[in-house]
N, C-alpha and C. Protein backbone atom coordinates (compact mmCIF):
# COMPACT_ATOMS: atom_id res chain seq x y z
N UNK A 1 -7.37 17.41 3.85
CA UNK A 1 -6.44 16.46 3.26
C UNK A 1 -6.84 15.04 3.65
N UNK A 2 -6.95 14.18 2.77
CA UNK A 2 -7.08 12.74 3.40
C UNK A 2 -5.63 11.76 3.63
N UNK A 3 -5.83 10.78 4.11
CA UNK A 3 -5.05 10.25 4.41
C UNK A 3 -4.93 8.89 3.54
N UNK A 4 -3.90 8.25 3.46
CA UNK A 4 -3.60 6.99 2.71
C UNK A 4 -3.27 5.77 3.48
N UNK A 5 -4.30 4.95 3.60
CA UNK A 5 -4.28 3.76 4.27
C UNK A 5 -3.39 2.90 2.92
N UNK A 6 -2.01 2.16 3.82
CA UNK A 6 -1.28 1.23 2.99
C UNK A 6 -1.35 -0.11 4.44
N UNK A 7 -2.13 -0.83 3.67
CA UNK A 7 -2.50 -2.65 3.83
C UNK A 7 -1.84 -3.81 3.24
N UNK A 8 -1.29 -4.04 3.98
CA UNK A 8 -0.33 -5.66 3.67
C UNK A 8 -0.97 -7.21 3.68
N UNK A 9 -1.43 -7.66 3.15
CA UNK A 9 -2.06 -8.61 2.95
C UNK A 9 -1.72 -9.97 2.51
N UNK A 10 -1.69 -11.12 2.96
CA UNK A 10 -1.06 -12.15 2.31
C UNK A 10 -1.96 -13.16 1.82
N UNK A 11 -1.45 -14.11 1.03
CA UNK A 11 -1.98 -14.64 0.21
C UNK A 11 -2.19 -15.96 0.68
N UNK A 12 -3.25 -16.48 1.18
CA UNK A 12 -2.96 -17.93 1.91
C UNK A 12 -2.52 -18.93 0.54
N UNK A 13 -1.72 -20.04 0.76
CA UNK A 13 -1.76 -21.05 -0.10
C UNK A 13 -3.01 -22.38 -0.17
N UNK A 14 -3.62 -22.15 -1.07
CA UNK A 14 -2.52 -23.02 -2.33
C UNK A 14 -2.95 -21.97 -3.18
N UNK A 15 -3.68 -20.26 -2.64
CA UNK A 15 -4.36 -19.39 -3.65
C UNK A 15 -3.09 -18.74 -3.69
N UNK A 16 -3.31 -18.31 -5.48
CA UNK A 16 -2.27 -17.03 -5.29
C UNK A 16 -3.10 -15.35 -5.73
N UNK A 17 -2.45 -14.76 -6.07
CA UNK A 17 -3.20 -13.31 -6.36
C UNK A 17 -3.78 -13.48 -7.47
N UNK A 18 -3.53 -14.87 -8.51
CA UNK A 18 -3.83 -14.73 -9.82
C UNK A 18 -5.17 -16.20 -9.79
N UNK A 19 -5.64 -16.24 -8.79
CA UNK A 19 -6.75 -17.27 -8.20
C UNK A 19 -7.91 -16.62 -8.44
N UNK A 20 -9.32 -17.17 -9.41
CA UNK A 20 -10.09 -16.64 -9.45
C UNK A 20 -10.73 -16.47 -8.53
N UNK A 21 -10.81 -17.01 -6.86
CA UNK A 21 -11.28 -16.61 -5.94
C UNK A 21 -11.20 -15.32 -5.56
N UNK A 22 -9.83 -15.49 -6.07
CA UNK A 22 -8.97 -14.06 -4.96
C UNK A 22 -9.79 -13.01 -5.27
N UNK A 23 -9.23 -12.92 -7.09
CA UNK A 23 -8.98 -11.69 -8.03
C UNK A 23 -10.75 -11.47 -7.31
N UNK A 24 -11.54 -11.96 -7.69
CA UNK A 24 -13.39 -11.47 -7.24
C UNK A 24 -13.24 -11.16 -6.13
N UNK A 25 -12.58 -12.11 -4.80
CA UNK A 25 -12.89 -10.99 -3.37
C UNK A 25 -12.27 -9.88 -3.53
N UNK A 26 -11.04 -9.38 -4.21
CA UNK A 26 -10.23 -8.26 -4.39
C UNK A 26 -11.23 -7.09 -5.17
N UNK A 27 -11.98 -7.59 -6.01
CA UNK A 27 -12.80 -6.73 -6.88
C UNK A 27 -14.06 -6.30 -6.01
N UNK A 28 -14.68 -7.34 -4.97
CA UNK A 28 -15.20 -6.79 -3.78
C UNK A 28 -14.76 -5.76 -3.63
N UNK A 29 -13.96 -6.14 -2.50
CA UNK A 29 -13.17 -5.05 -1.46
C UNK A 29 -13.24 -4.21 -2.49
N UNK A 30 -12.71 -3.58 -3.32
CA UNK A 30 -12.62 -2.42 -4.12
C UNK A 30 -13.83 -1.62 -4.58
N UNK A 31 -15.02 -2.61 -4.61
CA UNK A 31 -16.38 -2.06 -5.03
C UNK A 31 -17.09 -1.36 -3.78
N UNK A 32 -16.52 -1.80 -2.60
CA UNK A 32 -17.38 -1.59 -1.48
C UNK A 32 -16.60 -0.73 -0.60
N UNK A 33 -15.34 -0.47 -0.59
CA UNK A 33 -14.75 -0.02 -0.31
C UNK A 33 -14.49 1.80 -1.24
N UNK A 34 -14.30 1.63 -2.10
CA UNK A 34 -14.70 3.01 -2.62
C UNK A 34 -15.94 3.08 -2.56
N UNK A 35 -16.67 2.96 -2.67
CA UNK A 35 -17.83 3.20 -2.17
C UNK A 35 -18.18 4.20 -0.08
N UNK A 36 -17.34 3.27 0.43
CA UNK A 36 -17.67 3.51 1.63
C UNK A 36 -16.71 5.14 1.39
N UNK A 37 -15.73 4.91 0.86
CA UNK A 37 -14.22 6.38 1.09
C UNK A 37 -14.69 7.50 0.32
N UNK A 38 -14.80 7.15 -1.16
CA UNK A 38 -14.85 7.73 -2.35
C UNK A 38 -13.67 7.71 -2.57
N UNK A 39 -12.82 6.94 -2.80
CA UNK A 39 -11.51 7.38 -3.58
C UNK A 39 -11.25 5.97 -4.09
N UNK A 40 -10.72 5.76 -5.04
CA UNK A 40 -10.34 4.55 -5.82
C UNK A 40 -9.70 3.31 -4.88
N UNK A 41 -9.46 1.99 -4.58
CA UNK A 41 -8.71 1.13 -4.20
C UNK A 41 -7.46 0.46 -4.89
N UNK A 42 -6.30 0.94 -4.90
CA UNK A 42 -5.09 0.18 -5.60
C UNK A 42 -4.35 -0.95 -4.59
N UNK A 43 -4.04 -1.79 -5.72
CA UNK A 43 -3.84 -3.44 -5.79
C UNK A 43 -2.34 -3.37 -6.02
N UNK A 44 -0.89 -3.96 -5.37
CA UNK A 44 -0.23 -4.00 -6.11
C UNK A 44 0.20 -5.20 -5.31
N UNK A 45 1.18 -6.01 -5.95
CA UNK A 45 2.33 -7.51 -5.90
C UNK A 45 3.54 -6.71 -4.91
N UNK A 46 4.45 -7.76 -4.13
CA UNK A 46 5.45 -7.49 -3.91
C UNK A 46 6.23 -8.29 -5.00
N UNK A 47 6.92 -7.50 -5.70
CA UNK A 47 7.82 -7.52 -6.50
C UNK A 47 9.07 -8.98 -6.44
N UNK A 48 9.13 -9.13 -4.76
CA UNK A 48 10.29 -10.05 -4.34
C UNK A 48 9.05 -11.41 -3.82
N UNK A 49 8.15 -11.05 -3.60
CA UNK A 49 7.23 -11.89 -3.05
C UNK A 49 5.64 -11.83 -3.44
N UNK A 50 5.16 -12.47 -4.51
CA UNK A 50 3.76 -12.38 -4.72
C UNK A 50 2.69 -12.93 -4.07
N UNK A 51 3.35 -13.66 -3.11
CA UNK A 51 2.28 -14.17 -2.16
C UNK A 51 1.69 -12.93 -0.89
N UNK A 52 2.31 -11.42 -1.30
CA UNK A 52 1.95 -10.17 -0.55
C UNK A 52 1.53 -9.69 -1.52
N UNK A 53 -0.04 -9.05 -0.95
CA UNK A 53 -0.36 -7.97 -2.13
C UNK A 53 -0.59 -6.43 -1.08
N UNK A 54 -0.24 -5.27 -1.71
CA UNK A 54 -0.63 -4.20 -0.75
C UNK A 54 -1.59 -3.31 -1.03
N UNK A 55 -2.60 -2.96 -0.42
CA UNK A 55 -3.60 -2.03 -0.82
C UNK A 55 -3.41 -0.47 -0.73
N UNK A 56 -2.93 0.12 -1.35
CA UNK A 56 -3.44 1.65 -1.58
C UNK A 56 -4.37 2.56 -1.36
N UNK A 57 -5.11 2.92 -0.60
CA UNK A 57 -6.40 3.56 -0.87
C UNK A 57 -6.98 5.01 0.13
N UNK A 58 -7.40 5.48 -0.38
CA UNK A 58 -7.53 6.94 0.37
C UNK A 58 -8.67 7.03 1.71
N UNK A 59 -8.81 7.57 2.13
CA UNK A 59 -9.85 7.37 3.52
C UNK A 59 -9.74 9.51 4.53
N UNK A 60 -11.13 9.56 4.17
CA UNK A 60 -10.89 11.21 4.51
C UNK A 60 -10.15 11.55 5.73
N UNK A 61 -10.19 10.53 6.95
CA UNK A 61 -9.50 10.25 7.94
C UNK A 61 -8.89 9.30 8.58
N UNK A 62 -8.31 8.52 9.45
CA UNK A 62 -8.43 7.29 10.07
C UNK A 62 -9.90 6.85 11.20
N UNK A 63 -10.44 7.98 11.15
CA UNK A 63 -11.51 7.46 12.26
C UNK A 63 -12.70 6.61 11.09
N UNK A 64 -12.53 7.25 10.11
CA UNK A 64 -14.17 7.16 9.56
C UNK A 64 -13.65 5.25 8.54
N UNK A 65 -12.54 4.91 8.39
CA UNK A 65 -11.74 4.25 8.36
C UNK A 65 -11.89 3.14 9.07
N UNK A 66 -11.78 3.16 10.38
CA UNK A 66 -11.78 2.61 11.37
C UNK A 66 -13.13 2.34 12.11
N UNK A 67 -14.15 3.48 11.73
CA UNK A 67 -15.76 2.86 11.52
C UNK A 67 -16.46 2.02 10.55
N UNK A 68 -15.48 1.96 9.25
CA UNK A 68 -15.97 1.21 8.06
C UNK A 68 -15.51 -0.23 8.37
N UNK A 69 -13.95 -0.28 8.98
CA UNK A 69 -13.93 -1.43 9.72
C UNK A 69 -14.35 -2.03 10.42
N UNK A 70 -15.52 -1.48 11.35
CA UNK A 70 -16.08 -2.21 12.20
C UNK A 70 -17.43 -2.33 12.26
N UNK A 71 -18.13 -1.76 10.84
CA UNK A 71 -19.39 -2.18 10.36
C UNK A 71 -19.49 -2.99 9.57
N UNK A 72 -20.54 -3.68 8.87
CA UNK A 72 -21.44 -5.13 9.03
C UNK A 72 -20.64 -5.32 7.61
N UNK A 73 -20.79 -4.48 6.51
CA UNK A 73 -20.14 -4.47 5.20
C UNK A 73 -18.70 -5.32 5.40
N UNK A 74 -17.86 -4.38 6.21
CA UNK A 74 -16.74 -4.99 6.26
C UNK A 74 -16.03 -6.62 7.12
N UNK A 75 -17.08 -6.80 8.16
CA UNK A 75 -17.42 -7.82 8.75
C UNK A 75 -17.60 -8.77 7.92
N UNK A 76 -18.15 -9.07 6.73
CA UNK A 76 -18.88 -9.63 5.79
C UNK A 76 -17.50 -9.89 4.58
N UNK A 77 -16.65 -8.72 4.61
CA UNK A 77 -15.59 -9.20 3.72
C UNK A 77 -14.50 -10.05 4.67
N UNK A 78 -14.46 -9.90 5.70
CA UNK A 78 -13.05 -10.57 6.71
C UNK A 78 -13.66 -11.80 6.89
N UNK A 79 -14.88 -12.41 7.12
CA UNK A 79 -15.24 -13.32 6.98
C UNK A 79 -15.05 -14.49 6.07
N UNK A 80 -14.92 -13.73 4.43
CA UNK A 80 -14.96 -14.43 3.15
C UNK A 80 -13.45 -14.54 2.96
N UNK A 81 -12.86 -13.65 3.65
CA UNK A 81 -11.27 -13.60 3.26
C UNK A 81 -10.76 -14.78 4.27
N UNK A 82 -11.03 -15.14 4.96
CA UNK A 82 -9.94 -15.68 6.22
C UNK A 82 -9.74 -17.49 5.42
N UNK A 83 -10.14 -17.40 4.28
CA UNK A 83 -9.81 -19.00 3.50
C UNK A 83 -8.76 -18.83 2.75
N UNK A 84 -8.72 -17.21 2.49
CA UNK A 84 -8.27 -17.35 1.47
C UNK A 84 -7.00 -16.34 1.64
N UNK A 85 -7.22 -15.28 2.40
CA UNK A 85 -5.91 -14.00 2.99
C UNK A 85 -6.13 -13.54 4.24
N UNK A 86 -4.73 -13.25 4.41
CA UNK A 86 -4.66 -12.57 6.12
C UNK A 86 -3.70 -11.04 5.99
N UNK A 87 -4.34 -9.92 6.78
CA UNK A 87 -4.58 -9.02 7.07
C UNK A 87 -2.62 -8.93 7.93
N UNK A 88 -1.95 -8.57 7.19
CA UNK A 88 -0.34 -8.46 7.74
C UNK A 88 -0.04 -7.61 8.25
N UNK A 89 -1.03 -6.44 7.80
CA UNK A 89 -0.65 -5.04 8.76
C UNK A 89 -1.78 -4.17 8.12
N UNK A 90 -1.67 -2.83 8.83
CA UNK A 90 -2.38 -1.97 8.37
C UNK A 90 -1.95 -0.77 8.78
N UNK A 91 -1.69 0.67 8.26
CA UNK A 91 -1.50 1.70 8.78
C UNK A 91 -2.15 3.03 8.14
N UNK A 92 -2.30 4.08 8.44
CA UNK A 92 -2.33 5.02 7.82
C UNK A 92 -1.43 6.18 7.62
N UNK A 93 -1.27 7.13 6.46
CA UNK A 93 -0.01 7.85 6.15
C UNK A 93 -0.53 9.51 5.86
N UNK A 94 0.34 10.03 6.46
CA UNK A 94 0.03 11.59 6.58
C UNK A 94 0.17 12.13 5.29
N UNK A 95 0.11 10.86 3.68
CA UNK A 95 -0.08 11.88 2.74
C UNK A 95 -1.50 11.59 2.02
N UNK A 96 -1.70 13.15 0.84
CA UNK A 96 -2.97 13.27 0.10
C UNK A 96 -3.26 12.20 -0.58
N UNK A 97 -3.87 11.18 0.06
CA UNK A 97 -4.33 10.10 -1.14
C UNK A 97 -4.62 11.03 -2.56
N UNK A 98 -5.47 12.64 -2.57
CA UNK A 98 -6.06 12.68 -4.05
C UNK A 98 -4.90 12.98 -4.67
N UNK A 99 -3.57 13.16 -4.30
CA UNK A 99 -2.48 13.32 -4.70
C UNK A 99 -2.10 12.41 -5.71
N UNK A 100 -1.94 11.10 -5.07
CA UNK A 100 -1.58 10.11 -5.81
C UNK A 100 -2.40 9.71 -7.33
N UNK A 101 -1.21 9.28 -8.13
CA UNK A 101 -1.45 9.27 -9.08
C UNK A 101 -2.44 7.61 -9.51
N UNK A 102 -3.43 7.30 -9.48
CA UNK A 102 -3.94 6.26 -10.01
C UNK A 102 -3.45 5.52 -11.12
N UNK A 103 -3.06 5.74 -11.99
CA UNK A 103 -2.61 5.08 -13.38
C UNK A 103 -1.49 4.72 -13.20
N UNK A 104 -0.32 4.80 -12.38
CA UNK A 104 0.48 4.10 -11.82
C UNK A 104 0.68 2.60 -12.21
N UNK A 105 2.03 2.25 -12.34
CA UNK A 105 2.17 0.81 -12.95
C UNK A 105 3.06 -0.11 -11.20
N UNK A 106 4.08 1.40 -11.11
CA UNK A 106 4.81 0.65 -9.91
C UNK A 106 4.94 1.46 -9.14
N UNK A 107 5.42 1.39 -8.02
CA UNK A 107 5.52 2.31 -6.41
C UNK A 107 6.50 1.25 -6.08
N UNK A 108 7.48 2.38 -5.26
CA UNK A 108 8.65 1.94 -4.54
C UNK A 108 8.10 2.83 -3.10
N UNK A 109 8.02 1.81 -2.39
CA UNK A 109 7.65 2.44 -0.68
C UNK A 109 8.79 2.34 0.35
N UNK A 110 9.28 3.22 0.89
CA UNK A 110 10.27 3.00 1.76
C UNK A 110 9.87 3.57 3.21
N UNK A 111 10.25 3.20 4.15
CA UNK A 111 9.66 3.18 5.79
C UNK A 111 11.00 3.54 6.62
N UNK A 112 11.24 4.51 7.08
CA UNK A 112 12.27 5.30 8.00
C UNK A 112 11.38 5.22 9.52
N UNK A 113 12.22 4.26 10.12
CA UNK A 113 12.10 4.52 11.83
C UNK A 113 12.63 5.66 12.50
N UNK A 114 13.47 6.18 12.02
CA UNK A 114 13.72 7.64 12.89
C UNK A 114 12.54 8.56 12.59
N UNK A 115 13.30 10.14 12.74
CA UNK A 115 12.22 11.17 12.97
C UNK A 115 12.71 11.34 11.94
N UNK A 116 13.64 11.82 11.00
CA UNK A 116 13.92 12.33 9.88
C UNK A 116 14.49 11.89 8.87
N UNK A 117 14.45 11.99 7.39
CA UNK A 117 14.79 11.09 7.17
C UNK A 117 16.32 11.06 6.68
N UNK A 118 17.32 9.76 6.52
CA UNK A 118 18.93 9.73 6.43
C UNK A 118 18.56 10.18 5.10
N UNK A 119 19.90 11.32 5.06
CA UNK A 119 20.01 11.95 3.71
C UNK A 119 20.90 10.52 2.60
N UNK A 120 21.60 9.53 2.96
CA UNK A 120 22.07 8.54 1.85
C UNK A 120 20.45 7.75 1.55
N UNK A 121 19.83 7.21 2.56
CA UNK A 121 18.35 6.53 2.20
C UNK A 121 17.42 7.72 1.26
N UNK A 122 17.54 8.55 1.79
CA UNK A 122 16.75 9.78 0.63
C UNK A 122 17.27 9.79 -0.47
N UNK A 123 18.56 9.58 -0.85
CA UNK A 123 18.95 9.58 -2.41
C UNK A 123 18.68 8.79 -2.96
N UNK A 124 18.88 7.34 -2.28
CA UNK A 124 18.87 6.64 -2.59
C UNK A 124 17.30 5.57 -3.00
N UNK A 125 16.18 6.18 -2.39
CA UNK A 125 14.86 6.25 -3.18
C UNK A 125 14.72 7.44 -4.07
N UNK A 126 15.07 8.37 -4.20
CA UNK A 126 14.78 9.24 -5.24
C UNK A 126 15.47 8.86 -6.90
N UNK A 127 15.93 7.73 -6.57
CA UNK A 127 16.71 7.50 -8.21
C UNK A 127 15.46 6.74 -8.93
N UNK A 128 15.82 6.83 -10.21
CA UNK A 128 14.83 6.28 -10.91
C UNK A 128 13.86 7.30 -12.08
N UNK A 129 13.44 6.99 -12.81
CA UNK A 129 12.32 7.71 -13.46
C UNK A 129 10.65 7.66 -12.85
N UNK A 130 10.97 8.61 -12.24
CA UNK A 130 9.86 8.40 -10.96
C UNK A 130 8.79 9.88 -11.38
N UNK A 131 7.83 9.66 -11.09
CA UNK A 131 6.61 10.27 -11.88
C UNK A 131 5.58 11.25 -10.89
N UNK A 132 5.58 10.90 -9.64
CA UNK A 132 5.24 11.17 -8.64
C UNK A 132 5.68 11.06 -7.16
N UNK A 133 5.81 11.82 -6.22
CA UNK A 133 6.96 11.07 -4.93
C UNK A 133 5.72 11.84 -3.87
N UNK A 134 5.50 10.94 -2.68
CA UNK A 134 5.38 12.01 -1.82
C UNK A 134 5.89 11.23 -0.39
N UNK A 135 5.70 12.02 0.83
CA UNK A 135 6.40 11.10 2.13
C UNK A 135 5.46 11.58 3.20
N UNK A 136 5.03 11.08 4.10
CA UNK A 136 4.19 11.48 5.33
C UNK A 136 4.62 10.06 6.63
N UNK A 137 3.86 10.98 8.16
CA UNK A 137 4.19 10.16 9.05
C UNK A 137 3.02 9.57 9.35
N UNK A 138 3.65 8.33 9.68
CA UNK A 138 2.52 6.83 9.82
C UNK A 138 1.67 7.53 11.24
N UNK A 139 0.36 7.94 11.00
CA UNK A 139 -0.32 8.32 12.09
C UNK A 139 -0.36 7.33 13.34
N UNK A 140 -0.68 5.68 12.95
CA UNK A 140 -0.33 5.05 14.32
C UNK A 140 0.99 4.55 15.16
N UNK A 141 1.86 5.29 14.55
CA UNK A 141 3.30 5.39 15.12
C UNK A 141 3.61 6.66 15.73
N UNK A 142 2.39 7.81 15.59
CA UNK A 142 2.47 8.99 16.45
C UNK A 142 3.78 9.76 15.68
N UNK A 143 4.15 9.38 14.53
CA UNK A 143 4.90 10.09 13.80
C UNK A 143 6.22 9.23 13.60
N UNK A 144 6.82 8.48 14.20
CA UNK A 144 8.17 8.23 14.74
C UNK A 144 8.31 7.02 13.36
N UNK A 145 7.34 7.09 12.95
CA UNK A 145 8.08 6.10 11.57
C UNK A 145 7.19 7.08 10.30
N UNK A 146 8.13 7.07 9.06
CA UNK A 146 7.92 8.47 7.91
C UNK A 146 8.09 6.72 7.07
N UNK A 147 6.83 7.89 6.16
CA UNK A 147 6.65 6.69 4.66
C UNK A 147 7.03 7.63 3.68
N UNK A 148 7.83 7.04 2.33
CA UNK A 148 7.96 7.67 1.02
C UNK A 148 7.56 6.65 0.11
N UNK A 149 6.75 7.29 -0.85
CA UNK A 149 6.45 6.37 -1.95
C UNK A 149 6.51 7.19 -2.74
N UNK A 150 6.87 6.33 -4.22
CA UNK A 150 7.67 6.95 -5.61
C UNK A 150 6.50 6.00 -6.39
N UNK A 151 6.01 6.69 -7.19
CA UNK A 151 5.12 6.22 -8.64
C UNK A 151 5.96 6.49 -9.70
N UNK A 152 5.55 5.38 -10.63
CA UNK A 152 6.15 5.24 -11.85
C UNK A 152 5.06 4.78 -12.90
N UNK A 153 4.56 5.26 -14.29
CA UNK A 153 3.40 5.12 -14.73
C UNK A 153 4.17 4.05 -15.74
N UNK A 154 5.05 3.82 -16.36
CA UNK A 154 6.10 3.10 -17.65
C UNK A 154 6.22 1.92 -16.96
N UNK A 155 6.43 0.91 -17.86
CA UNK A 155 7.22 -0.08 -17.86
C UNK A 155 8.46 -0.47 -17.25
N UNK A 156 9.11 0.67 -17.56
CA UNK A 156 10.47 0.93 -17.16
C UNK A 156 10.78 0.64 -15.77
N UNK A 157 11.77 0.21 -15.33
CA UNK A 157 12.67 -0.28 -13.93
C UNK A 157 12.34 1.55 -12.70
N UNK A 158 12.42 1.01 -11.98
CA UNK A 158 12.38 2.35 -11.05
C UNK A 158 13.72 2.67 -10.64
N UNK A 159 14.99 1.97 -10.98
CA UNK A 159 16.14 2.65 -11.20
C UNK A 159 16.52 1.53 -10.29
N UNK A 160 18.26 2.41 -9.84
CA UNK A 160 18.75 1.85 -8.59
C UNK A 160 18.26 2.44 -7.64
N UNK A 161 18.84 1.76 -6.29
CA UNK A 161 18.47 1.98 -4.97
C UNK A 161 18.16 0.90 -4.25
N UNK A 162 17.86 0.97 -2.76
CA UNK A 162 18.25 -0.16 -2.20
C UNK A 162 17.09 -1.45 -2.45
N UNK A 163 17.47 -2.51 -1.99
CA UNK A 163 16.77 -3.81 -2.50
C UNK A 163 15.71 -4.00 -1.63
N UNK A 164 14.55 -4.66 -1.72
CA UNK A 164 13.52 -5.06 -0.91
C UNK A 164 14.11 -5.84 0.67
N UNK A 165 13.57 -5.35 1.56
CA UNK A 165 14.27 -5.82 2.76
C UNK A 165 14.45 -4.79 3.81
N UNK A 166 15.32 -5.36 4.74
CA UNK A 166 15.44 -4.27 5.98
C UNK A 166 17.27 -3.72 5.86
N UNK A 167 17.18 -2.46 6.70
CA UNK A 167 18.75 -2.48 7.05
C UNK A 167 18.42 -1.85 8.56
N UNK A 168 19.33 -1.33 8.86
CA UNK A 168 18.71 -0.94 10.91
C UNK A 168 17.61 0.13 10.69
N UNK A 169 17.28 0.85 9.83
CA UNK A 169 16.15 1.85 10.01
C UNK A 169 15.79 1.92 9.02
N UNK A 170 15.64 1.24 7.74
CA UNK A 170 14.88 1.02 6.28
C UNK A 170 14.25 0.22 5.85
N UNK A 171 13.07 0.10 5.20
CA UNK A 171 12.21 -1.16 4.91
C UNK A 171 12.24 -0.47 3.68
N UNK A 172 12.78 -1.22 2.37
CA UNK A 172 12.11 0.06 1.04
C UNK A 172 10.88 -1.74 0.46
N UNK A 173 10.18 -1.34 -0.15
CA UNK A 173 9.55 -2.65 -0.91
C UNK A 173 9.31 -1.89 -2.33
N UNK A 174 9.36 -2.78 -3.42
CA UNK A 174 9.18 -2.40 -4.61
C UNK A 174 7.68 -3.28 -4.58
N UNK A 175 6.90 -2.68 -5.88
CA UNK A 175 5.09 -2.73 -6.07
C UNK A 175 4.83 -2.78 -7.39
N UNK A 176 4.42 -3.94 -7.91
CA UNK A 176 3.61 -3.92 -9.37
C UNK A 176 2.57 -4.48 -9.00
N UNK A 177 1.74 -2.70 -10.05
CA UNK A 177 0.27 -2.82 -10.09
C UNK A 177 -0.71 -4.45 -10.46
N UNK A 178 -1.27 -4.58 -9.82
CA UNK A 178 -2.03 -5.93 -10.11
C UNK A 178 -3.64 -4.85 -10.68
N UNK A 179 -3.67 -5.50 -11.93
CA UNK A 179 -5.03 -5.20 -12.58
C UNK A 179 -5.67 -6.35 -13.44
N UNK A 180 -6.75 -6.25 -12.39
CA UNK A 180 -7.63 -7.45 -12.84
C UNK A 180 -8.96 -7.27 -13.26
């Protein structure tokens, strides 16, 4: 099973995601980066904030991951990025990247700090016309924080449910695909 590295990334000013600088280092990273994984790289906007973009992308483990990070290739992209974006987080998630659906328009991601997850926060991401769902634990949290993400391939709204933001143990963020 591989794992799904989800990357938070921000957008320095005065660039935004729709900066022809960007959009080409982004098309980098994606060329060289599947390349290094084999599995596709997805791009998406925060919905409440476009100056965040989050990366999607599959990786057979976190080690081999974490060697691509620290060879010359990737050295070579953090270099070109630091004018232009900064690196907000990074984690990896105990689900099947080949799972996920690529053609995807939007993803709703939600982040539970407990061990299990609250049955009102579980309903309350499952609303929507949602196309694909899956949930796994953030490997560098040793489990103690669970990710769910909901794909949606339509146009269409991902329903109700709670708003982008925190409450004492919820982070949900809503995601439109950036394709450039």
């Amino acid at each position: 099973m591989t794992v799904t590295e989800f990357a938070t990334i921000g957008i320095l000013p005065p660039n935004t995601n729709r900066s022809p600088s960007v959009q080409a280092f982004f098309q980098k990273v994606a060329q060289l980066q599947c390349a290094a994984s084999g599995h596709p790289v997805l791009f998406f906007e925060d919905a409440a904030d476009p100056a965040s973009v989050y990366i999607l992308a599959g990786w057979p483990d976190p080690d081999t991951h974490h060697k691509w990070i620290q060879g010359e290739g990737n050295k070579e992209l953090l270099a070109e990025m630091l004018s232009q974006t900064e690196v907000k987080g990074m984690v990896h998630l105990q689900i099947n990247f080949a799972d996920f659906p690529t053609d995807v328009t939007k993803v709703r991601l939600a982040r539970y700090s407990s061990q299990t997850l609250p049955p009102i926060a579980a309903e309350a991401i499952d609303s929507g016309p949602v196309t694909w769902k899956g949930a796994g634990r953030c490997v560098e949290s040793n489990g103690s924080e669970i990710y769910r993400l909901q794909a949606l391939r339509s146009s269409g709204e991902l329903g109700e449910g709670p708003e982008g933001g925190t409450d004492d143990d919820t982070t949900v963020i809503e995601m439109i695909r950036l394709l450039w």
